[in-house]
Each structure stands twice: as structure tokens, then as C-alpha cells.
N, C-alpha and C. Protein backbone atom coordinates (compact mmCIF):
# COMPACT_ATOMS: atom_id res chain seq x y z
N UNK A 1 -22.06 11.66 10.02
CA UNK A 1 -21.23 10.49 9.73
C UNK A 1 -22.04 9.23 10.05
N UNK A 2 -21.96 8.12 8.95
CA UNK A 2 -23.02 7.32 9.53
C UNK A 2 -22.46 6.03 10.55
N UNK A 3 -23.08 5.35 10.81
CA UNK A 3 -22.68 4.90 12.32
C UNK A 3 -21.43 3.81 11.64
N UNK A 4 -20.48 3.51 12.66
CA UNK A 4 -19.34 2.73 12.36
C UNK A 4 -19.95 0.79 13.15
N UNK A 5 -19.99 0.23 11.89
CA UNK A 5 -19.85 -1.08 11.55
C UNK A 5 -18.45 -1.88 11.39
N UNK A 6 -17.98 -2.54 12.35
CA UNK A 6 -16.74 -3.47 12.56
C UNK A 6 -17.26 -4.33 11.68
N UNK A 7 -18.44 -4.79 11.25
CA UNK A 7 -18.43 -6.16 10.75
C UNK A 7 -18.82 -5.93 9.17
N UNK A 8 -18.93 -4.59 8.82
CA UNK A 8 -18.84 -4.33 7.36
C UNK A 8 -18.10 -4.79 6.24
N UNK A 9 -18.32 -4.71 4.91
CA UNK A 9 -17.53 -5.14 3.86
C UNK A 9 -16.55 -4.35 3.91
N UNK A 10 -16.54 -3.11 4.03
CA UNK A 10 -15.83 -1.56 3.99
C UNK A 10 -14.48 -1.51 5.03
N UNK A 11 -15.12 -1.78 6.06
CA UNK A 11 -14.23 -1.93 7.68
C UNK A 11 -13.36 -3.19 7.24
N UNK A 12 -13.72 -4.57 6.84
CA UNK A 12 -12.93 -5.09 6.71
C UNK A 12 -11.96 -5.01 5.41
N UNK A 13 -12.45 -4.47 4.69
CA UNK A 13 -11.55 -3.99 3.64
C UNK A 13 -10.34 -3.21 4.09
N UNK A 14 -10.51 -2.17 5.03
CA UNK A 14 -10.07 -1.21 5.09
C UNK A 14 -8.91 -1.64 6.45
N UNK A 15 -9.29 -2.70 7.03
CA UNK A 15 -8.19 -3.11 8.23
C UNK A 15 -7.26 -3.42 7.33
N UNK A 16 -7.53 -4.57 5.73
CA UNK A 16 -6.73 -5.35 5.15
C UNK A 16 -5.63 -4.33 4.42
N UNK A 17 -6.13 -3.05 4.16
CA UNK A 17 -5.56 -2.21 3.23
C UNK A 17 -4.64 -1.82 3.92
N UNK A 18 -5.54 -0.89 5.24
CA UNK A 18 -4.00 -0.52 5.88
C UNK A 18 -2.92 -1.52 6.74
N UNK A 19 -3.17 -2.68 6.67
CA UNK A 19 -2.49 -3.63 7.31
C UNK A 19 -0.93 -3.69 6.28
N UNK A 20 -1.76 -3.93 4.76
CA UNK A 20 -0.88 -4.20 3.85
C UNK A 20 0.00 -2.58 3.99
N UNK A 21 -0.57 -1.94 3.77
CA UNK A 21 0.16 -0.86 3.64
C UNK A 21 0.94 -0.40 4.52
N UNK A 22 1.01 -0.93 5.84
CA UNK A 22 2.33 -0.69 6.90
C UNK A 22 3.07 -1.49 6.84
N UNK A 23 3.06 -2.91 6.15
CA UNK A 23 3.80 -3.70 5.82
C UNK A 23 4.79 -3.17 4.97
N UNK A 24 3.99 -2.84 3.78
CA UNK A 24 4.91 -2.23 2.34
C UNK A 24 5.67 -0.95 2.97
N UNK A 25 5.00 -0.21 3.70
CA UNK A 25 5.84 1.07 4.22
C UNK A 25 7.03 0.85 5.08
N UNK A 26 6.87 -0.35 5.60
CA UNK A 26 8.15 -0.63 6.85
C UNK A 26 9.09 -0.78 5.71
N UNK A 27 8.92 -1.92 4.55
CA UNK A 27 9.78 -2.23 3.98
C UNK A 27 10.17 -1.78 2.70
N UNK A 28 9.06 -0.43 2.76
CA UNK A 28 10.45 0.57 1.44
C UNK A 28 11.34 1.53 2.16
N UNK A 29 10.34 1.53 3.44
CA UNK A 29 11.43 3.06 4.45
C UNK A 29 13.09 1.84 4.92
N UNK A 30 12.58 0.33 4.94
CA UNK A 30 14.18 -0.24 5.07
C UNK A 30 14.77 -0.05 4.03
N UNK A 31 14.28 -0.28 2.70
CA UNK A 31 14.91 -0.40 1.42
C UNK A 31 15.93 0.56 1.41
N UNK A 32 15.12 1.85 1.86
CA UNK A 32 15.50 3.29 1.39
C UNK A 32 16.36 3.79 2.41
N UNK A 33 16.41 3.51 3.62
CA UNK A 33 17.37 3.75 4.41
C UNK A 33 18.62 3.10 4.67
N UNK A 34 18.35 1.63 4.17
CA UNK A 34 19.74 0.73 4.07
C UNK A 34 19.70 0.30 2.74
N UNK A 35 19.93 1.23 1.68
CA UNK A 35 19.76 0.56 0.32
C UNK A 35 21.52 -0.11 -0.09
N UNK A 36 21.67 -0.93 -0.91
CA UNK A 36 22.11 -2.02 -1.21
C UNK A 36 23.42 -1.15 -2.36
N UNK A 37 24.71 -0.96 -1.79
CA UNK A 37 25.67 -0.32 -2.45
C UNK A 37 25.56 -0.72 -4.45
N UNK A 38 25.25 -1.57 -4.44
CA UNK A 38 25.47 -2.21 -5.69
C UNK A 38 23.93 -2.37 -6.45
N UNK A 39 22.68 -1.16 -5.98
CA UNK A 39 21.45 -1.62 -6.24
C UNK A 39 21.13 -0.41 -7.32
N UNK A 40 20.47 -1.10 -8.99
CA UNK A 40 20.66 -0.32 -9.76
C UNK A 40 18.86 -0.39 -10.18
N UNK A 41 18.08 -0.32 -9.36
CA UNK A 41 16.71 0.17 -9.43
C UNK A 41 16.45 0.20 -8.07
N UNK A 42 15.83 1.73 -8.33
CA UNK A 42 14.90 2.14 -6.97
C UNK A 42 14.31 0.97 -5.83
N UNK A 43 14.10 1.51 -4.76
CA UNK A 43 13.15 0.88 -3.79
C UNK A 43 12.19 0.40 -4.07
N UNK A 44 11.39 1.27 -4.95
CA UNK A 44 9.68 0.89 -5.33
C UNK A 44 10.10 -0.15 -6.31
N UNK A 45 10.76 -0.23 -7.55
CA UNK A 45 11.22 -0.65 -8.40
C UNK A 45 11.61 -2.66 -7.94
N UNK A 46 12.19 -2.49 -7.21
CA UNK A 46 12.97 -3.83 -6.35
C UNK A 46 11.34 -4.11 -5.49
N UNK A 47 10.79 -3.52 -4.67
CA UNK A 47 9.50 -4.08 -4.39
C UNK A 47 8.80 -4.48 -5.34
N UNK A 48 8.70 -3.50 -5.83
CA UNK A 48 7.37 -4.06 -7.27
C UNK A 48 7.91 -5.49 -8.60
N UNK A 49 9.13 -5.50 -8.49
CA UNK A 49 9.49 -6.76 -9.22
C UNK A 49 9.06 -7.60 -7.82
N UNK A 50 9.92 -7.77 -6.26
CA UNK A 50 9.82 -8.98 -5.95
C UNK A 50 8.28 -9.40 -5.46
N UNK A 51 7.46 -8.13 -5.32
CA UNK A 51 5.96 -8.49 -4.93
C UNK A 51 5.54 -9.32 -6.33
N UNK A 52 5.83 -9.01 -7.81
CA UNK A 52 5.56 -9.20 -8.45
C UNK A 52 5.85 -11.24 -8.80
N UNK A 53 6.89 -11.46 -8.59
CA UNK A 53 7.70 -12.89 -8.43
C UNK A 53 6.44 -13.57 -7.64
N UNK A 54 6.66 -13.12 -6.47
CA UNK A 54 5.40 -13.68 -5.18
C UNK A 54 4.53 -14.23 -5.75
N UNK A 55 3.60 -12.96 -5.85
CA UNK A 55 2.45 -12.69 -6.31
C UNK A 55 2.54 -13.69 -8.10
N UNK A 56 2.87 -13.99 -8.68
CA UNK A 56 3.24 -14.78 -9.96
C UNK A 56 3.38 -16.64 -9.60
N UNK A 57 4.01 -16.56 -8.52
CA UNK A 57 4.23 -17.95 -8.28
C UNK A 57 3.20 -18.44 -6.90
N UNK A 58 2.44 -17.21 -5.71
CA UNK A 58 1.56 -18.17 -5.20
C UNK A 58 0.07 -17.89 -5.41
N UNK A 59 -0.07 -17.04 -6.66
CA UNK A 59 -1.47 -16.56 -7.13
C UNK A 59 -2.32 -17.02 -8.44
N UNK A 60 -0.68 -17.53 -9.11
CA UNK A 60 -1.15 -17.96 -10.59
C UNK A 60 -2.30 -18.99 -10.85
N UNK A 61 -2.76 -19.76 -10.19
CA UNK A 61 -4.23 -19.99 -10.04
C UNK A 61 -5.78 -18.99 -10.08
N UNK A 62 -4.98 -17.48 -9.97
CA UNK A 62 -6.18 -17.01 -9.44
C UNK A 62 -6.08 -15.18 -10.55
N UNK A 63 -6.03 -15.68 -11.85
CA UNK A 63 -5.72 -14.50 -12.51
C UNK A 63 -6.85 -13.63 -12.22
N UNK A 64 -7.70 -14.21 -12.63
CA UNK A 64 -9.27 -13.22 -13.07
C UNK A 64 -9.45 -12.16 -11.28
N UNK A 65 -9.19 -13.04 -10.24
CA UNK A 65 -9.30 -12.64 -8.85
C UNK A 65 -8.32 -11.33 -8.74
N UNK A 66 -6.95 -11.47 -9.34
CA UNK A 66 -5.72 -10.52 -9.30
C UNK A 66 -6.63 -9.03 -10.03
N UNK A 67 -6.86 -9.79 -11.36
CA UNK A 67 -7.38 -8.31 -12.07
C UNK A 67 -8.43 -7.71 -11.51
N UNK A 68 -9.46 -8.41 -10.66
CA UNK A 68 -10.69 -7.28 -10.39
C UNK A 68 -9.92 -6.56 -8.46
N UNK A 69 -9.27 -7.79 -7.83
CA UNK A 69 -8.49 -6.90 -7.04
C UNK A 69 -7.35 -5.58 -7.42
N UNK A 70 -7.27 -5.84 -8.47
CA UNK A 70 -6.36 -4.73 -8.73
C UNK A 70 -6.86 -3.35 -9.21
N UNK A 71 -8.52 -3.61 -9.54
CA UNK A 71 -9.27 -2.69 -10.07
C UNK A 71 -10.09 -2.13 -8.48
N UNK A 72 -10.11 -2.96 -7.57
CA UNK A 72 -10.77 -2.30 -6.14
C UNK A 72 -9.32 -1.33 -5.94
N UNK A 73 -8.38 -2.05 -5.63
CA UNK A 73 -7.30 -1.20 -4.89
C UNK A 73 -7.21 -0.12 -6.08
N UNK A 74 -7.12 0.08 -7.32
CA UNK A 74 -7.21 1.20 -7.78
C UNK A 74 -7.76 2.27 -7.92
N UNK A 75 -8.94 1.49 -7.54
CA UNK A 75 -9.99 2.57 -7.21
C UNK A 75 -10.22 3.24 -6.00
N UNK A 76 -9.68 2.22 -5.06
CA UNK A 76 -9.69 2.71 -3.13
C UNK A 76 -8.14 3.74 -3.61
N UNK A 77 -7.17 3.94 -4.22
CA UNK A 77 -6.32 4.67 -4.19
C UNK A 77 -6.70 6.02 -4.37
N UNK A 78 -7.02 5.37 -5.86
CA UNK A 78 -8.31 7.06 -6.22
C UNK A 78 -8.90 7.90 -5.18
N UNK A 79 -9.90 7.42 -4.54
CA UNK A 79 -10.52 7.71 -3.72
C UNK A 79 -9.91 8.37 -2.42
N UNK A 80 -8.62 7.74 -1.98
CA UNK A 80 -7.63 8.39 -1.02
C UNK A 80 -6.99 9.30 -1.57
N UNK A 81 -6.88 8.98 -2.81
CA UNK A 81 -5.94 11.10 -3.58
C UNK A 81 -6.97 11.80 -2.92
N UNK A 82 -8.33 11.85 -3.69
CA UNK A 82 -9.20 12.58 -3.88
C UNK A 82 -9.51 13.01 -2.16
N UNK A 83 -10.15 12.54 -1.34
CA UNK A 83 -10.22 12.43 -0.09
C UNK A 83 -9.24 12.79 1.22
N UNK A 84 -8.02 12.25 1.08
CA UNK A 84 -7.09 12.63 2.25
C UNK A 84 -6.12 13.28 1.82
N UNK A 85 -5.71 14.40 2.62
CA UNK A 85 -4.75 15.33 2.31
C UNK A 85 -3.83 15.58 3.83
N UNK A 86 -2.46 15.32 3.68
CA UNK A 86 -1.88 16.02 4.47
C UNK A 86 -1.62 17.29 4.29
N UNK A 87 -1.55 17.78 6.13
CA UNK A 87 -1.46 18.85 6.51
C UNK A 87 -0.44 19.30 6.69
N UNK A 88 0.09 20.11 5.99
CA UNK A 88 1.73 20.81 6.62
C UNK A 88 1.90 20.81 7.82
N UNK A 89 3.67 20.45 8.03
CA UNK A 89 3.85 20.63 9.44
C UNK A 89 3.71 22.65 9.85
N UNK A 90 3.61 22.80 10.98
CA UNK A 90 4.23 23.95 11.33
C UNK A 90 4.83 25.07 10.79
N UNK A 91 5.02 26.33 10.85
CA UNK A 91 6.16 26.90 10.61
C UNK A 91 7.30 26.84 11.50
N UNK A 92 7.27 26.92 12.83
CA UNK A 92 7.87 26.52 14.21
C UNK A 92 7.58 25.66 14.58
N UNK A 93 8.11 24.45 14.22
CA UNK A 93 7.87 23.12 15.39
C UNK A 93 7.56 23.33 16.59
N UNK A 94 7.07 22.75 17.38
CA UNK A 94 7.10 22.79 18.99
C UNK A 94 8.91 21.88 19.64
N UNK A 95 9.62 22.51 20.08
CA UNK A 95 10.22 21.93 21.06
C UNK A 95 10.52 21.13 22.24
């Protein structure tokens, strides 16, 4: 394994990713656990429009930046299919 760099392009990529991504996870596991009696699209669905609003009104300066970020994170996704796999729990939990 080669040696770990804090001050890398990679490392800091990778704080930003999973930063975002416990963000988005807190707030689809709220979506999804207190979802909205009267709500007629999914969790992901209601995120992905209002990230989308956001992202439309404080980015629209910065299209060309959106599309090649959207081509890293697609590709860092890729790369996490391919790469990380969970492990089944147990057959017997521990108690």
C-alpha cells in the first residue's frame, strides 16, 4: 500500500466525498424515516429535485465546472462499485 499523503489531491478529494456523502445519508435516512403523509415521489426523487434547485440557482455561473465535476464523481462512483463490497452480517448476531 503506498504511503498515505494528507496533503494529496486524492485525500482531499476523498474527505470532500465522504463529507458530502454523510450529509446526503443523514438526510435521505430522515426523508425515509419521517416521510411526508402527502409525499408523491420518493426520498431520492425529492433530494435530487431540491439538490437540483440549489445547485441551479447558486452554481449557474459555473456550468462547464458542474459537468466535468459530475464526470469525476461518476467516475469515483464507478470505482467504489467496482472496489468496495459489503460484507454480510452474520448468521447469528452476537448478543
Amino acid at each position: 500500500m503506498p504511503d498515505y499523503d494528507a496533503n494529496s489531491a486524492a485525500v482531499q478529494f476523498v474527505d470532500a466525498l465522504v463529507d458530502v456523502g454523510a450529509q446526503l445519508a443523514t438526510i435521505l435516512h430522515h426523508m425515509a424515516t419521517y416521510p411526508s403523509p402527502d409525499a408523491e415521489e420518493s426520498p431520492t426523487d425529492v433530494l435530487r429535485r431540491l439538490l437540483g434547485e440549489i445547485f441551479d440557482e447558486e452554481l449557474r455561473h459555473q456550468p462547464g465546472e458542474l459537468v466535468i465535476t459530475a464526470d469525476v464523481l461518476s467516475t469515483a462512483a464507478t470505482a467504489i462499485e467496482e472496489n468496495l463490497f459489503l460484507v454480510p452480517p452474520p448468521a447469528d448476531p452476537p448478543v
